[in-house]
C-alpha atoms as a PDB file:
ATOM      1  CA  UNK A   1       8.535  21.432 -17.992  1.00  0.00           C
ATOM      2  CA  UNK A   2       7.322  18.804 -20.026  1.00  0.00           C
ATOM      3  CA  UNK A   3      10.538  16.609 -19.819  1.00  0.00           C
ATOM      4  CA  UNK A   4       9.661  16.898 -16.107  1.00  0.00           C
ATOM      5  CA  UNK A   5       6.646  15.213 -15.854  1.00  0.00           C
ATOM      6  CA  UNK A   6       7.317  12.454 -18.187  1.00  0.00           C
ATOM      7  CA  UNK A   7      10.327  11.780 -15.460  1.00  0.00           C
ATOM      8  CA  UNK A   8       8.282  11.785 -12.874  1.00  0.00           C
ATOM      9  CA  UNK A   9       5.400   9.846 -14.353  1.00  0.00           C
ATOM     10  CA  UNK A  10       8.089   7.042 -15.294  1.00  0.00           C
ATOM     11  CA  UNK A  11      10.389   6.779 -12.264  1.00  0.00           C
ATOM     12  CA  UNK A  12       7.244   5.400 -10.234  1.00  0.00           C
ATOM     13  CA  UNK A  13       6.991   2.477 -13.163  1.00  0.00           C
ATOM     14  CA  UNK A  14      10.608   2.194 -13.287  1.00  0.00           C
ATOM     15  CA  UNK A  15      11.295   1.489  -9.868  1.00  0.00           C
ATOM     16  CA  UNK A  16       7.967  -1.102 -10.091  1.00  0.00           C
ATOM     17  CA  UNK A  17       9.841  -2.863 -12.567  1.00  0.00           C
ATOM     18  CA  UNK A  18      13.091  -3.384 -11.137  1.00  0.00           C
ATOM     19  CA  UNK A  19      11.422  -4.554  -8.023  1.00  0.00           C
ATOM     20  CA  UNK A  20       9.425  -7.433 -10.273  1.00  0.00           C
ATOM     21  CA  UNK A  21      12.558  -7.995 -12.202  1.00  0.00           C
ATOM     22  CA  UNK A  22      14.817  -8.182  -8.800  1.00  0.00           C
ATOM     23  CA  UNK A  23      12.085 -10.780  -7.117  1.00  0.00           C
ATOM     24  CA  UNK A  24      11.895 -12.908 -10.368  1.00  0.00           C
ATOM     25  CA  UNK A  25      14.167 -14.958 -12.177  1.00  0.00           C
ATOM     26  CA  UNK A  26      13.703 -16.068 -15.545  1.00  0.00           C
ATOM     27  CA  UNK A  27      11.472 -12.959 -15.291  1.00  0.00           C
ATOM     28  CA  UNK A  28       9.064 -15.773 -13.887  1.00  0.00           C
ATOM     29  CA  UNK A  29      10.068 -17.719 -10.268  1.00  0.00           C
ATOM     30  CA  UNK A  30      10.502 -14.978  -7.144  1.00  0.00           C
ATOM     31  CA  UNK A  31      13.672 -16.175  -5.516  1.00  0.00           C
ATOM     32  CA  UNK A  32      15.038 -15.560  -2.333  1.00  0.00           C
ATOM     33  CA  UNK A  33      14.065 -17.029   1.145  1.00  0.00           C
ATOM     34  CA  UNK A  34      10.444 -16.840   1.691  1.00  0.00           C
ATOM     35  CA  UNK A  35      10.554 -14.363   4.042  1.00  0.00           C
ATOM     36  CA  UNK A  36      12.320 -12.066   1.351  1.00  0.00           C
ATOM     37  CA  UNK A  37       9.952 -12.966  -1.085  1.00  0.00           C
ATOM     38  CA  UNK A  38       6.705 -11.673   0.994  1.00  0.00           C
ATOM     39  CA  UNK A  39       8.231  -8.820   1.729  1.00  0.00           C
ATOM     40  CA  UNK A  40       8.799  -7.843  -1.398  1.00  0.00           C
ATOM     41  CA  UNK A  41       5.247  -8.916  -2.779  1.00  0.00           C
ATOM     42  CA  UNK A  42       3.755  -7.350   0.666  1.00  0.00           C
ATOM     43  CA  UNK A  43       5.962  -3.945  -0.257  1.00  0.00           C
ATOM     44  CA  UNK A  44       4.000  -4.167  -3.819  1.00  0.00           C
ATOM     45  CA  UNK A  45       0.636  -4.872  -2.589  1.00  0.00           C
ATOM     46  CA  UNK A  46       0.451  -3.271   0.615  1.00  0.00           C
ATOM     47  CA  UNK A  47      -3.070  -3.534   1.976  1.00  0.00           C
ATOM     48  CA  UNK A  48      -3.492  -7.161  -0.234  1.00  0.00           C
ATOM     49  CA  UNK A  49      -3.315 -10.470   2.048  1.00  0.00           C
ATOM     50  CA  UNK A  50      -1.829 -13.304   0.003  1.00  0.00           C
ATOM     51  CA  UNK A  51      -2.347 -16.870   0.624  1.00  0.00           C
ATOM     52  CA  UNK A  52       0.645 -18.599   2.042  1.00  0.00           C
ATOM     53  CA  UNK A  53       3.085 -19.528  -0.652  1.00  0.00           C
ATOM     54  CA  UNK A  54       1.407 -17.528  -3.624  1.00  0.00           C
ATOM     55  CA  UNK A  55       4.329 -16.292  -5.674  1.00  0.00           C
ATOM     56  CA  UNK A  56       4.208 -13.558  -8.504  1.00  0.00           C
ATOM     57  CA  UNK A  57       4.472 -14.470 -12.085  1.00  0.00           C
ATOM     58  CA  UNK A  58       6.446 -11.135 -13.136  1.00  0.00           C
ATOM     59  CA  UNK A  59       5.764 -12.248 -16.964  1.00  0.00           C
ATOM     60  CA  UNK A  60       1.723 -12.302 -16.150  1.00  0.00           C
ATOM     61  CA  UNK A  61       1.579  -9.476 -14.138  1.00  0.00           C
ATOM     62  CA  UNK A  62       1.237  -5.501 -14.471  1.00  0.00           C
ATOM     63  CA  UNK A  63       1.502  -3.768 -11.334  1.00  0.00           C
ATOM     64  CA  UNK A  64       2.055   0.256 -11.490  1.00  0.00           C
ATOM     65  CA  UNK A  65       2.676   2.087  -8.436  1.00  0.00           C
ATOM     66  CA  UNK A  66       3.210   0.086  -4.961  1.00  0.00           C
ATOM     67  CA  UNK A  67       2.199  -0.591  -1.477  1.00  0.00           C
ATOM     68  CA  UNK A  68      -1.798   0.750  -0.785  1.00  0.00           C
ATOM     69  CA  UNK A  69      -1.927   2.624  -4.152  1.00  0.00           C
ATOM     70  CA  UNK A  70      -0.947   0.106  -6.714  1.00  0.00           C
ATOM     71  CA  UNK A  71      -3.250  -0.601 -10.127  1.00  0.00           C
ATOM     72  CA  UNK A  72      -2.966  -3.353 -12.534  1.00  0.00           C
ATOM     73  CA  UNK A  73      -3.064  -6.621 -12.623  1.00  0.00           C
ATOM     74  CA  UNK A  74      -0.799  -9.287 -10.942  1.00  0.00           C
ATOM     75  CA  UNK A  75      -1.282 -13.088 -11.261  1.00  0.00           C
ATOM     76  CA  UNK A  76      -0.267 -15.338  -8.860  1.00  0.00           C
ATOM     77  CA  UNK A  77       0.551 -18.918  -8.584  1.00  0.00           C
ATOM     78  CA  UNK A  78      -1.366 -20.650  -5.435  1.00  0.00           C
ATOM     79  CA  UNK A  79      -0.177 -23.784  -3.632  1.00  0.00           C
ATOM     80  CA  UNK A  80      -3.741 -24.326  -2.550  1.00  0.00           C
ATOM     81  CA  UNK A  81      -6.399 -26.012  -4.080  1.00  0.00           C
ATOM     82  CA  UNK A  82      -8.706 -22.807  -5.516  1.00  0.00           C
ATOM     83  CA  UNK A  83     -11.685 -23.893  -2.935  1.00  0.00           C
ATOM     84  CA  UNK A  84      -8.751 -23.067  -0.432  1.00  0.00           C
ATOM     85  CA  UNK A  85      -7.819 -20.209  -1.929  1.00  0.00           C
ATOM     86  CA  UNK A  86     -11.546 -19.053  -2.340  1.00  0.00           C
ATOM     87  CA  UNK A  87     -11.976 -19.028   1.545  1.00  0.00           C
ATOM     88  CA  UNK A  88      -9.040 -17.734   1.960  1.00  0.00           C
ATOM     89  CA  UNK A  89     -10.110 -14.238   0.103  1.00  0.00           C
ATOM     90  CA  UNK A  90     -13.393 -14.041   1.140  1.00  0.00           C
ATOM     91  CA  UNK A  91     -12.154 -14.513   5.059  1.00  0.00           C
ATOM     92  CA  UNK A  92      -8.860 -12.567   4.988  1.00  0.00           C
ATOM     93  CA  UNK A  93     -10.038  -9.596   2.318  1.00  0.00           C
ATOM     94  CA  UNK A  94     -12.454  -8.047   5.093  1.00  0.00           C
ATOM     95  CA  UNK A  95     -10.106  -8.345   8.120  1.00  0.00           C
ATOM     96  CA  UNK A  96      -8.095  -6.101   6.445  1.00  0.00           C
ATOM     97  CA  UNK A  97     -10.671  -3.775   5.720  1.00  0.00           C
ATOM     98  CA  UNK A  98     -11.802  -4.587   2.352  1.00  0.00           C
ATOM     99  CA  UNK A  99     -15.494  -4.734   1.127  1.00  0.00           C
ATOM    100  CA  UNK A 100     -17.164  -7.889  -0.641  1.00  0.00           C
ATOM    101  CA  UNK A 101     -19.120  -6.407  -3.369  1.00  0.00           C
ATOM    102  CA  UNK A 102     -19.928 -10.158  -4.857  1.00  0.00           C
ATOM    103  CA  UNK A 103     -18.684 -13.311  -4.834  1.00  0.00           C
ATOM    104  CA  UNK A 104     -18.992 -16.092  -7.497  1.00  0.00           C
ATOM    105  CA  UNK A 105     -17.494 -19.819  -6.694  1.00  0.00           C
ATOM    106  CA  UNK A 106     -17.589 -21.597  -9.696  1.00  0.00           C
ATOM    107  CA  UNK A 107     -14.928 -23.283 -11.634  1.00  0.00           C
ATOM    108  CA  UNK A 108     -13.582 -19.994 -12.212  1.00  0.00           C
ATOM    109  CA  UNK A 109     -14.424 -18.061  -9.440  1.00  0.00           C
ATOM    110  CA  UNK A 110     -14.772 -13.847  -8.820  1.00  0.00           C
ATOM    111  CA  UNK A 111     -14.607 -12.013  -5.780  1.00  0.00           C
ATOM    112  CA  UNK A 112     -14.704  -8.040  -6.025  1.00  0.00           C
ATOM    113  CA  UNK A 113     -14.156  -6.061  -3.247  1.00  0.00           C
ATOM    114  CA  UNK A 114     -13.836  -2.657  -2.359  1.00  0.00           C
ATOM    115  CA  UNK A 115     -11.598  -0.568  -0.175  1.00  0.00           C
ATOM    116  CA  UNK A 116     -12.054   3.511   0.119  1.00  0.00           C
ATOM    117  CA  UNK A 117     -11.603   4.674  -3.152  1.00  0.00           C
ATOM    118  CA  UNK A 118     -10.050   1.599  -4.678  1.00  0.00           C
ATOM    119  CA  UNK A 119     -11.987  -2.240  -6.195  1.00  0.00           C
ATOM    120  CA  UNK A 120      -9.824  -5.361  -6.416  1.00  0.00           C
ATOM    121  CA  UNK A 121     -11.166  -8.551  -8.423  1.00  0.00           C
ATOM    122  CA  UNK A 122      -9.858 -11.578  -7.666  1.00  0.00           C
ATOM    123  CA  UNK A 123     -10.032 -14.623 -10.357  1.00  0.00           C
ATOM    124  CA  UNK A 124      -8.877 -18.168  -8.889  1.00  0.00           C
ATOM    125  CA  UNK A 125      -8.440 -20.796 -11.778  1.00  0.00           C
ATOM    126  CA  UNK A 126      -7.297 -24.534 -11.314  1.00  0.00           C
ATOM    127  CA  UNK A 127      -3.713 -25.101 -12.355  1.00  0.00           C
ATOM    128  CA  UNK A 128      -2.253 -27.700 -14.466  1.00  0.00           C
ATOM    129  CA  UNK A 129      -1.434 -30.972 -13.084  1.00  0.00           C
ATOM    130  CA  UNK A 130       2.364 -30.159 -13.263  1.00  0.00           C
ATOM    131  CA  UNK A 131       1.906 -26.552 -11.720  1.00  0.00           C
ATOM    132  CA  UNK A 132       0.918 -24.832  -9.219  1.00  0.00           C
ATOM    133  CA  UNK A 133      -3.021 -25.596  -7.711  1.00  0.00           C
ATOM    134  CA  UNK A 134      -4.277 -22.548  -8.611  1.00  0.00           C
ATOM    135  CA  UNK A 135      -4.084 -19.527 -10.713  1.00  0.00           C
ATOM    136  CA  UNK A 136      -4.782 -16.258  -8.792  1.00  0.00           C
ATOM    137  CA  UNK A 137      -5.536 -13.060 -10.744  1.00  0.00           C
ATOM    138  CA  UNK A 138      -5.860  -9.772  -8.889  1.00  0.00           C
ATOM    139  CA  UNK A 139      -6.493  -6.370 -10.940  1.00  0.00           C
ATOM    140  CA  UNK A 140      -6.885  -3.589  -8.960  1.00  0.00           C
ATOM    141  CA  UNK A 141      -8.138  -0.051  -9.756  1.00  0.00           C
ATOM    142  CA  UNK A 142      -9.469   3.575  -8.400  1.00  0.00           C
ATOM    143  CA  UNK A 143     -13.592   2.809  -8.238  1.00  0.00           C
ATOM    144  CA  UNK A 144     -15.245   4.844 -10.662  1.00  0.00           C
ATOM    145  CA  UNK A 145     -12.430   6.034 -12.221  1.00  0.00           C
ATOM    146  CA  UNK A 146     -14.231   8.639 -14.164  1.00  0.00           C
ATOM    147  CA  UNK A 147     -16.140   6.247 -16.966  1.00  0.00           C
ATOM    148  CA  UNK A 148     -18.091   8.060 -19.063  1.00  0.00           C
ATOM    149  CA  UNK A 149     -20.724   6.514 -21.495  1.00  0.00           C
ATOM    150  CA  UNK A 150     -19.610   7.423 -25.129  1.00  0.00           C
ATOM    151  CA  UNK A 151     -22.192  10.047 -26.929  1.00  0.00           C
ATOM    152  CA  UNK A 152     -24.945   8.750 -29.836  1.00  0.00           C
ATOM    153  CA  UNK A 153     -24.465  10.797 -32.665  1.00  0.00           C
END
């Protein structure tokens, strides 16, 4: 019974990570046409608009699960300057259903949002002058996933 469950809790996070390993070379750089590679990053973060051109840095990123249900964290590289990509999230999060709880531009700048039973922060950084624009940083997880102050003793 027991070797059962620990197969089926890791075939879900098996599967997650041949999909990041098939989209990434150099377990960094999605490859493929871009059509292929949103589909595959839409097909890991279901409900989650990107912004054109973001790509996945598999090395960065911990995504468990897939599609709607997903937790973790995934970074993402952003073509955009992050004042793009800021107005990007905070139009293109709620016409897909999702919540702002807050929203913080600054140099590093936090969105949270909410969606049903699920929160999603969003962290956009500058990138390097050789890079990408921006630095994207979405963790995702149930909301109030049972946290429970610690006991004085």
């Amino acid at each position: 019974m027991t070797s059962l469950k620990l197969n089926t809790c890791l075939a879900p996070m098996l599967c997650t990570a041949l999909l990041l390993s098939g989209c990434a070379s150099s377990g960094d750089s999605p490859t493929g046409t871009p059509d292929e590679v949103n589909q595959i990053q839409a097909q890991l973060l279901g409900d989650m608009p990107l912004p054109a051109g973001a790509r996945i840095m598999g090395t960065d990123s911990l995504i468990i699960g897939r599609g709607d249900n997903w937790v973790g964290r995934v970074v993402l590289n952003g073509l955009q300057s992050p004042t793009d990509i800021y107005a990007f999230f905070q139009a293109e999060y709620p016409k897909s259903g999702w919540t702002t709880v807050t929203a913080v531009k600054s140099k590093t700048s936090i969105l949270v949002f909410t969606k049903g039973e699920r929160t999603s922060t969003v962290e956009i950084n500058e990138g390097s002058l050789t890079g990408p624009k921006s630095i994207i940083t979405i963790t995702a997880s149930p909301k109030n996933a049972n946290v429970i102050a610690p006991t004085k003793r």
